[in-house]
PDB file of N, CA and C in Angstrom:
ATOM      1  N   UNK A   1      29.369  18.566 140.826  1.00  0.00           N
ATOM      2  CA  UNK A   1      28.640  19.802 140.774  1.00  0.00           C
ATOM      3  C   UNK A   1      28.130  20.110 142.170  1.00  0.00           C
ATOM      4  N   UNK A   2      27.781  20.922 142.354  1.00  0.00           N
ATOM      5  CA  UNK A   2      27.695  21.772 143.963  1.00  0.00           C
ATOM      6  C   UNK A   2      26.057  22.504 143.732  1.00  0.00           C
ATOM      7  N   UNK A   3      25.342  22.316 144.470  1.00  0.00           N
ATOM      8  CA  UNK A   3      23.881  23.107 144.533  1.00  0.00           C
ATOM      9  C   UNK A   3      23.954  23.813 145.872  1.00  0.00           C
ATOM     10  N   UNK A   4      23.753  25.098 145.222  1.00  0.00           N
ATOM     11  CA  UNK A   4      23.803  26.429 146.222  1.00  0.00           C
ATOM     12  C   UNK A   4      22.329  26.961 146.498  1.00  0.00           C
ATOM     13  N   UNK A   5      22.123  27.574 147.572  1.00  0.00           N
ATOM     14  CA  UNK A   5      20.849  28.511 147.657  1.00  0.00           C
ATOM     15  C   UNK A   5      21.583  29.881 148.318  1.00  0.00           C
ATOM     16  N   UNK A   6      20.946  30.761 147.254  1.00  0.00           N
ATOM     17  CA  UNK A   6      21.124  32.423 147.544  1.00  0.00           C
ATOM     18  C   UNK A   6      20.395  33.175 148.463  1.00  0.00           C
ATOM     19  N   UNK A   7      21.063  33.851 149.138  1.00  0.00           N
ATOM     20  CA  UNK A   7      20.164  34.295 150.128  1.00  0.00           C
ATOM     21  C   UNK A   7      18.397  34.916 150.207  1.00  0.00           C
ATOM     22  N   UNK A   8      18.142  35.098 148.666  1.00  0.00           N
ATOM     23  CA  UNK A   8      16.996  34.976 148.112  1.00  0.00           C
ATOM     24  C   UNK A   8      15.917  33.757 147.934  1.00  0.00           C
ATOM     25  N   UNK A   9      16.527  32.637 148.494  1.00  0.00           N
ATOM     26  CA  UNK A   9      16.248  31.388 148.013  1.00  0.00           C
ATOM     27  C   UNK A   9      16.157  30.625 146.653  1.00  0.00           C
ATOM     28  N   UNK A  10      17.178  31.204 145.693  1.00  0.00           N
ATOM     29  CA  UNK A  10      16.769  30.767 144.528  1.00  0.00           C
ATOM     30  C   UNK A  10      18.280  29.283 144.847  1.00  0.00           C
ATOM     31  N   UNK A  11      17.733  28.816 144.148  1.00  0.00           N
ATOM     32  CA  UNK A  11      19.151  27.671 143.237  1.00  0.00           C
ATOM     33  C   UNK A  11      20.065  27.905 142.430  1.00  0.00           C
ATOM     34  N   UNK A  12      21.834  27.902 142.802  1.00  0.00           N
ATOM     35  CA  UNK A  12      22.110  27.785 141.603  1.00  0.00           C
ATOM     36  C   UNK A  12      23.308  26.370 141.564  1.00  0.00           C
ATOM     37  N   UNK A  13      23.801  26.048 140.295  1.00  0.00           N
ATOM     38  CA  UNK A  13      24.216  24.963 140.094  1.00  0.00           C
ATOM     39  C   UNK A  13      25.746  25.018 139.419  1.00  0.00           C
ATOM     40  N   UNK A  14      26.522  24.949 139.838  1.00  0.00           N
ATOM     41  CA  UNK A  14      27.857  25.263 139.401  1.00  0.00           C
ATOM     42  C   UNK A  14      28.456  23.925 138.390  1.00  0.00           C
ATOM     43  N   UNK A  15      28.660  24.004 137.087  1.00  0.00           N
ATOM     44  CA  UNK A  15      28.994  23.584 136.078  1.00  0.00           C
ATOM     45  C   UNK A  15      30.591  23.514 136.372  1.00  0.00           C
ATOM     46  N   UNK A  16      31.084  22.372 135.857  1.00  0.00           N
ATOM     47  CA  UNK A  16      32.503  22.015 136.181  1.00  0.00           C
ATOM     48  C   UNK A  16      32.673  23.143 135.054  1.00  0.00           C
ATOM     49  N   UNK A  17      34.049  23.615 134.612  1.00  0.00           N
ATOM     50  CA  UNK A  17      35.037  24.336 133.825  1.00  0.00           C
ATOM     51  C   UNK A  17      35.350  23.571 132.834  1.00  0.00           C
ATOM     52  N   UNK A  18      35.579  22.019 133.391  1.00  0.00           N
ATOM     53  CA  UNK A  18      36.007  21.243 131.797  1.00  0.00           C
ATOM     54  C   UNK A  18      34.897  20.894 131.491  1.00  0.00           C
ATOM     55  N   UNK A  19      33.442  21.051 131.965  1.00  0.00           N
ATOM     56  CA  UNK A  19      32.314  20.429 130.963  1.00  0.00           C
ATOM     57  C   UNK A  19      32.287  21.710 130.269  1.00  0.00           C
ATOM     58  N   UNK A  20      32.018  23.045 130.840  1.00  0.00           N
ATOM     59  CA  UNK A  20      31.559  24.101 129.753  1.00  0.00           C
ATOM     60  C   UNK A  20      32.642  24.397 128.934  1.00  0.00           C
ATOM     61  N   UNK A  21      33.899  24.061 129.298  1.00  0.00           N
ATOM     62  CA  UNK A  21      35.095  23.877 127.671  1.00  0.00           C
ATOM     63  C   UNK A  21      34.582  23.265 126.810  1.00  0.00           C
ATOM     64  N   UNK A  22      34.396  21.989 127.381  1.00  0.00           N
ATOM     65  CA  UNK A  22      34.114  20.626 125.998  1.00  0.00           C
ATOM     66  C   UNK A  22      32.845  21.027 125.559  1.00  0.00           C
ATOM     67  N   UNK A  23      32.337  21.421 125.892  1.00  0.00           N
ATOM     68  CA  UNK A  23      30.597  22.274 125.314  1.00  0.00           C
ATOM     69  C   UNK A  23      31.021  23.482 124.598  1.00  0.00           C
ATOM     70  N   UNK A  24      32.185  24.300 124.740  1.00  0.00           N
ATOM     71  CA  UNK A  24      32.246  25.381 124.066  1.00  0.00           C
ATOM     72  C   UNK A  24      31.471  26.445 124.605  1.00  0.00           C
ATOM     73  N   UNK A  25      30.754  26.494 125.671  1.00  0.00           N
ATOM     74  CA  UNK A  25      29.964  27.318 126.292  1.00  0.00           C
ATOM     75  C   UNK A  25      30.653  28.550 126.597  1.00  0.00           C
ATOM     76  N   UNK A  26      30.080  29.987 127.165  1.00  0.00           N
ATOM     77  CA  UNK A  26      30.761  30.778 127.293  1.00  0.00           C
ATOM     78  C   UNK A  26      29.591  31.488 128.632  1.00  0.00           C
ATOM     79  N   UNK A  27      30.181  32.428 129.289  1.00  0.00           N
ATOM     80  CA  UNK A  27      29.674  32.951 130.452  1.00  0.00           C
ATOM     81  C   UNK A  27      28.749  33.773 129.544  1.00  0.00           C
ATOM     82  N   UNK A  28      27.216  33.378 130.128  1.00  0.00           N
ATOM     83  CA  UNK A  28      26.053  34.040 129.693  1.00  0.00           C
ATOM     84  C   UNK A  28      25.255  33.637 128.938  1.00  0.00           C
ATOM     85  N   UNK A  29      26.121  32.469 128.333  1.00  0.00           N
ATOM     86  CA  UNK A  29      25.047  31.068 127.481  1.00  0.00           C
ATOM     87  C   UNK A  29      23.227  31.021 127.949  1.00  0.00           C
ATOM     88  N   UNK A  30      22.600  31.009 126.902  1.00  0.00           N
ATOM     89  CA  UNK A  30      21.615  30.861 127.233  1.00  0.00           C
ATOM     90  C   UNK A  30      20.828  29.240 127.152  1.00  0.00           C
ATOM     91  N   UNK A  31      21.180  28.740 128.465  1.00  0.00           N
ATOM     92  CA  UNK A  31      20.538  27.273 128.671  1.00  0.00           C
ATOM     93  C   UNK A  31      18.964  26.938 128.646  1.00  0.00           C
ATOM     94  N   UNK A  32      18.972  25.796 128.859  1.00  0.00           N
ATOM     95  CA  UNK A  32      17.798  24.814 129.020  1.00  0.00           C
ATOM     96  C   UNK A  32      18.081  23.842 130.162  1.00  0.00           C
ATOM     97  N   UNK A  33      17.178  24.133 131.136  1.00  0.00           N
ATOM     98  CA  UNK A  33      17.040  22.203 131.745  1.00  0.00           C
ATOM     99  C   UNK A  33      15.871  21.199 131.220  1.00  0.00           C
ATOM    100  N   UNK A  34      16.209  20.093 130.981  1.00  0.00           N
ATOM    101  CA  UNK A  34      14.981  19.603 130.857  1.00  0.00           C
ATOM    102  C   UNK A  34      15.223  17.976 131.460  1.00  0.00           C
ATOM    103  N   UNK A  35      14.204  16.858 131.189  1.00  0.00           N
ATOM    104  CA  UNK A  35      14.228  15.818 131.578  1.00  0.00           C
ATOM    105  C   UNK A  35      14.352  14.914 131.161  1.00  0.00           C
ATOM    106  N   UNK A  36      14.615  14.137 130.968  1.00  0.00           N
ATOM    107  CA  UNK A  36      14.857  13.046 129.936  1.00  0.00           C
ATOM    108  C   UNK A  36      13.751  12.039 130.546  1.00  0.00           C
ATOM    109  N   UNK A  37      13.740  10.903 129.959  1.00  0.00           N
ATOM    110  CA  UNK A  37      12.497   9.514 130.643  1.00  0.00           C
ATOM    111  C   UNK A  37      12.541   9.055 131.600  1.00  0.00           C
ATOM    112  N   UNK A  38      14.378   9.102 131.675  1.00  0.00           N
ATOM    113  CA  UNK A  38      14.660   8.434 133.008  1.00  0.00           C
ATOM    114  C   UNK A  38      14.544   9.481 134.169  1.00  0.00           C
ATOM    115  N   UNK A  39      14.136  10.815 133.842  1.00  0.00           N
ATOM    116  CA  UNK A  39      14.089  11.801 135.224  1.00  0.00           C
ATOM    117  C   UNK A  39      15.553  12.120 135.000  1.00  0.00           C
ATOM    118  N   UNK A  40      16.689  12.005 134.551  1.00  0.00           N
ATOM    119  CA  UNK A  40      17.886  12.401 134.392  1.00  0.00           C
ATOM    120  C   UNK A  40      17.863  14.069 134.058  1.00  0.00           C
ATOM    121  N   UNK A  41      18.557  15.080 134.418  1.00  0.00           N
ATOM    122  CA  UNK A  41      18.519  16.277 133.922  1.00  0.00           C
ATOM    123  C   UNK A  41      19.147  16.568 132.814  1.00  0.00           C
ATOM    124  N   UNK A  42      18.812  17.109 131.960  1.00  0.00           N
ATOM    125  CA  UNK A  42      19.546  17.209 130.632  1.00  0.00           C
ATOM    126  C   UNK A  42      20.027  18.590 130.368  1.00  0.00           C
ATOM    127  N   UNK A  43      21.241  19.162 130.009  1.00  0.00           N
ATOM    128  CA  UNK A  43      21.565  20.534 129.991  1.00  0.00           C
ATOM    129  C   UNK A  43      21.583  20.997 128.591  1.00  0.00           C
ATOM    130  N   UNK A  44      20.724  21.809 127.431  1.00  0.00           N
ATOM    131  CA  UNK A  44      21.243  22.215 126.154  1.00  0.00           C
ATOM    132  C   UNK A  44      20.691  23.538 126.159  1.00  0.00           C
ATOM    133  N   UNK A  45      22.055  23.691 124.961  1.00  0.00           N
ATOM    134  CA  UNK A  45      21.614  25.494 124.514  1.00  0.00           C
ATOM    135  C   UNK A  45      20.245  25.784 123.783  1.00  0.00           C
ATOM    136  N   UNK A  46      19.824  26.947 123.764  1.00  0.00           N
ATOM    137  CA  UNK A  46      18.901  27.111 123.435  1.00  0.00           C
ATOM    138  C   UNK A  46      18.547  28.028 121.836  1.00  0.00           C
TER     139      UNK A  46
END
């Protein structure tokens, strides 16, 4: 995965193609980040 900053300074985070297949995801999905215990990032729909 690749972490970008926009000339706005925001973040964004580019999702491989075969994870959002195997997720079934679709352009415009409405996500979640969150954290798990270990500090790991966790990605689910919402």
């Amino acid at each position: 995965m690749k972490l970008q900053e926009t000339p706005r300074g925001q973040f964004t985070l580019t999702i491989p193609k075969a994870i959002v297949n195997a997720k079934g995801w679709k352009a415009g999905e409405d996500l979640s980040l969150e954290f798990d215990s270990k500090g790991n990032i966790v990605i689910k729909e919402k």
